[in-house]
Protein backbone atom coordinates (compact mmCIF):
# COMPACT_ATOMS: atom_id res chain seq x y z
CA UNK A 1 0.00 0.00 0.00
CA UNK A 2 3.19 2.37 0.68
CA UNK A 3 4.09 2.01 -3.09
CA UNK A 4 0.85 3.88 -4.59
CA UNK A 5 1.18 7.04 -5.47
CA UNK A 6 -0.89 9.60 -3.44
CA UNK A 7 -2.94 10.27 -7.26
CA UNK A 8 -4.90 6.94 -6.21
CA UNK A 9 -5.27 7.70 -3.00
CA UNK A 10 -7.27 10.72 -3.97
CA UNK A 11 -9.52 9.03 -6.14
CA UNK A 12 -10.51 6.81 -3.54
CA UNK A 13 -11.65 9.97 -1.67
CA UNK A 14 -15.08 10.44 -3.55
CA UNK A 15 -16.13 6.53 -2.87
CA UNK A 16 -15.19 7.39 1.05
CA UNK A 17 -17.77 10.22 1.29
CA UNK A 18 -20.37 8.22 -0.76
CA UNK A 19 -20.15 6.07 1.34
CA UNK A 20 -20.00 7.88 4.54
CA UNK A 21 -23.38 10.06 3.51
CA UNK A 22 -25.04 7.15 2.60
CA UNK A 23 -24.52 5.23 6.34
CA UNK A 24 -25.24 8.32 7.75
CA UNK A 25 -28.47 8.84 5.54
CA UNK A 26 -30.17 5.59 5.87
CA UNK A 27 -29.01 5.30 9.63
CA UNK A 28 -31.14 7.81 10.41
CA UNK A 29 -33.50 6.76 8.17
CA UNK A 30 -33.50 3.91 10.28
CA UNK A 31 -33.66 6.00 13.17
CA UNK A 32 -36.82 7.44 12.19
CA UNK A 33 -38.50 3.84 11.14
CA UNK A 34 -37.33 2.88 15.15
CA UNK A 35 -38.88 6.01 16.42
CA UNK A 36 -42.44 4.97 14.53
CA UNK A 37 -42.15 1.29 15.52
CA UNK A 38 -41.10 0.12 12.25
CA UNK A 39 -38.17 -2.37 12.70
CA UNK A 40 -38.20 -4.35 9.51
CA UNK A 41 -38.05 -1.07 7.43
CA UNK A 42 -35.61 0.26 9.68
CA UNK A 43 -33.51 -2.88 9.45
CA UNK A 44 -34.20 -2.67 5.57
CA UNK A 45 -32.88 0.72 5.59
CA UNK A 46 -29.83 0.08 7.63
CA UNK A 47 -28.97 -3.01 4.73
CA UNK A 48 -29.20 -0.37 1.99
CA UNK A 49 -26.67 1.78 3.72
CA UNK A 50 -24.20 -0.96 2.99
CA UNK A 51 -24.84 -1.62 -0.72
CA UNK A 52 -23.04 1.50 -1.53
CA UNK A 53 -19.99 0.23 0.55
CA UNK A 54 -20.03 -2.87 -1.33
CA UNK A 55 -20.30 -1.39 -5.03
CA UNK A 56 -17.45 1.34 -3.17
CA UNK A 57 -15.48 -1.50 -2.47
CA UNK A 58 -15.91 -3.37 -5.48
CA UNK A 59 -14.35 0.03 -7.58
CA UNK A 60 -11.95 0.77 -5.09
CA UNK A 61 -10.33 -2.76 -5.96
CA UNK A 62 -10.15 -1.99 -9.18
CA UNK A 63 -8.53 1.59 -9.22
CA UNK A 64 -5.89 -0.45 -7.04
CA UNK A 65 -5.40 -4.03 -8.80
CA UNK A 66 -2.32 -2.92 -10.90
CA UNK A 67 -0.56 -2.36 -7.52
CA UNK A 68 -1.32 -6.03 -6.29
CA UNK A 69 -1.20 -7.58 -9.76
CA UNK A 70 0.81 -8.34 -12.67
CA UNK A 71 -2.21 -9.57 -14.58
CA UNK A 72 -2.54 -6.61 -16.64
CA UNK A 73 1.15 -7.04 -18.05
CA UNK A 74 0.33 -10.70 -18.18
CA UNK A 75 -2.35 -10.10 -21.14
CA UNK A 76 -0.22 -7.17 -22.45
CA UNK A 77 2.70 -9.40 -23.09
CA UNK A 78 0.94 -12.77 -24.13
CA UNK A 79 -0.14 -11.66 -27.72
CA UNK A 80 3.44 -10.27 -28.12
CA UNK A 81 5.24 -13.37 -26.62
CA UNK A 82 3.48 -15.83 -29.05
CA UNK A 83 5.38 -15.45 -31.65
CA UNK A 84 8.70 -16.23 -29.47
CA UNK A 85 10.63 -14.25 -27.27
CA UNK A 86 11.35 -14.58 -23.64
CA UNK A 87 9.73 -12.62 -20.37
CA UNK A 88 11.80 -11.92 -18.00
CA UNK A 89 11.43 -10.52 -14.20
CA UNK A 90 13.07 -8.63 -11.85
CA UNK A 91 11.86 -9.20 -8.33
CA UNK A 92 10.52 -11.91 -5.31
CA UNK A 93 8.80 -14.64 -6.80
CA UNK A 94 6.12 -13.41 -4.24
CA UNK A 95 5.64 -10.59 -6.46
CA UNK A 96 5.39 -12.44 -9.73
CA UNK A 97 2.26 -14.52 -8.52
CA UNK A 98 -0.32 -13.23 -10.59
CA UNK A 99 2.65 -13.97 -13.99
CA UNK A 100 2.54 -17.72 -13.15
CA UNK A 101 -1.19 -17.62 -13.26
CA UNK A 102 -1.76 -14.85 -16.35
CA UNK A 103 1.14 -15.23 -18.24
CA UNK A 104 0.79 -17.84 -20.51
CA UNK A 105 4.51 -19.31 -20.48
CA UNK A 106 7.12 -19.42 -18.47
CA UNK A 107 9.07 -16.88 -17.67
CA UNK A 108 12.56 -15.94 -16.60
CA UNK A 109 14.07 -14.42 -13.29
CA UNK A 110 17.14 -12.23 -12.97
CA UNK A 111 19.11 -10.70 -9.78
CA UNK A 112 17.79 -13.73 -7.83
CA UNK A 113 18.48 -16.28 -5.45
CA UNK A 114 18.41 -19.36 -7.15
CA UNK A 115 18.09 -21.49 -3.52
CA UNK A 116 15.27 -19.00 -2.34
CA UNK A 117 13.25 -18.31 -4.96
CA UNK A 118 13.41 -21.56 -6.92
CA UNK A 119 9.93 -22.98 -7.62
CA UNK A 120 9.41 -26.85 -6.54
CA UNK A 121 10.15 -29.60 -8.90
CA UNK A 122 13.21 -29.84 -11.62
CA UNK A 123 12.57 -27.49 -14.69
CA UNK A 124 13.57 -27.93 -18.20
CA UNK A 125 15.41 -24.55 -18.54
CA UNK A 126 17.35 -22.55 -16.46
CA UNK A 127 14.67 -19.83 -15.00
CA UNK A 128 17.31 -17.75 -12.67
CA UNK A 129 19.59 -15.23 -15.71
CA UNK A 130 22.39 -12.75 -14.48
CA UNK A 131 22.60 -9.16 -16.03
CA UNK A 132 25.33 -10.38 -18.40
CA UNK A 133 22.55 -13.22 -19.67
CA UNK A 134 20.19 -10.66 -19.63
CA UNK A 135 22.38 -8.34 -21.96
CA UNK A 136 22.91 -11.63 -24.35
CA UNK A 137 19.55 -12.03 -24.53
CA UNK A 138 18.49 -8.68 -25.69
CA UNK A 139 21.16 -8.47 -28.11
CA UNK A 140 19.65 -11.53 -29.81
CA UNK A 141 16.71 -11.66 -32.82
CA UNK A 142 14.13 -12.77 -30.44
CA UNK A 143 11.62 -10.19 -28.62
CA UNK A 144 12.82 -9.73 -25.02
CA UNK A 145 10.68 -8.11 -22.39
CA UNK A 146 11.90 -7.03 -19.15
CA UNK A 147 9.50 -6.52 -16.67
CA UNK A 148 11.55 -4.10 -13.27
CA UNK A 149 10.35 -1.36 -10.31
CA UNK A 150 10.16 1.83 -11.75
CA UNK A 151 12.53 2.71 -9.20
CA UNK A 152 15.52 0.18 -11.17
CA UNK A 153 13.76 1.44 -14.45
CA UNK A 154 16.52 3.95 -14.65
CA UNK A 155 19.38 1.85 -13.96
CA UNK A 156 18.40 -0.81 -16.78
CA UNK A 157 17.97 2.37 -19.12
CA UNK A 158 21.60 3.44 -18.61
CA UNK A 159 23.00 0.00 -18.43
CA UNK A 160 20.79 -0.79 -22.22
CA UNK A 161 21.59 2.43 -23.64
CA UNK A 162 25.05 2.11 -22.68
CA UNK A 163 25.31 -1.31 -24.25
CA UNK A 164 22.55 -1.12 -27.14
CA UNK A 165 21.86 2.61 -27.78
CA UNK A 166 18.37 1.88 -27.47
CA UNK A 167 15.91 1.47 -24.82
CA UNK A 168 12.39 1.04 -25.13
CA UNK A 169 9.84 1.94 -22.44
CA UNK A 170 6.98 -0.06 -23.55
CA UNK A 171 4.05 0.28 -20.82
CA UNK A 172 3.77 0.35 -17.29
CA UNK A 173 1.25 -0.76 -14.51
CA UNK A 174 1.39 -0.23 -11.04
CA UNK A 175 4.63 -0.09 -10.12
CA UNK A 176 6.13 -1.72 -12.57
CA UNK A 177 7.62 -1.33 -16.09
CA UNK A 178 8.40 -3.00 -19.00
CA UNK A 179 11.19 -2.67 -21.45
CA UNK A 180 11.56 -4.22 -24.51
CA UNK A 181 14.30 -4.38 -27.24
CA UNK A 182 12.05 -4.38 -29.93
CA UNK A 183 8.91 -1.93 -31.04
């Protein structure tokens, strides 16, 4: 939650007051049906104070899924990774939960821990690169898309630029970015 920008947090503001007038509405709404000795419409008011919470709730998650999930990227980079090419990530395999389940093939890690974030079960391929395999990688024919923090985005632009003399910034979500080496 630290990571989003304070831009989302101010769009949540307008579902907080809808739903803050709306409890306070239909509570004393409520109020009133208690008052006249009318519990079941008072009890039917106090259960459409909380619709608005829910439908609140329901938008709020989705102003705020690209901060939880990778999903987004996942079906961004699946038409593109069809025709070949290789994903790979930067960060936790914690983190890269929602690319096992969207993404639909594997996908690589770099700047990891081999013997901590290695997945169970033998693989056919080598998921854990280095920088320098990384590098080899994107020099090759074959679409490569690096998925990093926007806060390493600038070190893998100097390091690419440095290298390749090009560096492509090809979408974002969340908190994360993606480079490629091709358009």
């Amino acid at each position: 939650l630290h990571q989003m920008p304070m831009s989302v947090w101010f769009t949540l503001r307008p579902l907080a007051v809808t739903v803050g007038v709306s409890v306070m509405l239909l509570s004393l709404v409520a109020l009133y049906f208690i008052f006249n000795r009318r519990e079941k419409l008072a009890a039917i008011a106090l259960a459409a104070a909380m619709i608005p919470a829910g439908l609140a709730m329901i938008e709020a998650v989705a102003r705020t899924a690209p901060y939880f999930s990778l999903a987004d990227l996942a079906r961004f980079l699946n038409p593109r990774l069809d025709s070949g090419g290789d994903a790979i990530f930067e960060g936790p395999l914690d983190d890269s939960s929602s690319l096992i389940f969207y993404l639909n093939r594997k996908f690589l890690f770099v700047n990891q821990n081999r013997h901590k974030e290695a997945p169970i079960g033998k693989t056919s391929i080598d998921l854990f690169l280095n920088e320098k395999a990384v590098l080899d990688k994107w020099a090759g024919r074959d679409a490569v898309y690096l998925i990093v923090e926007q806060s390493r985005a600038d070190y893998w632009k100097e390091l690419l630029s440095n290298r390749f003399h090009v560096y492509h910034q090809i979408t974002t979500s969340g908190t994360y970015v993606v480079l490629g080496n091709q358009l």
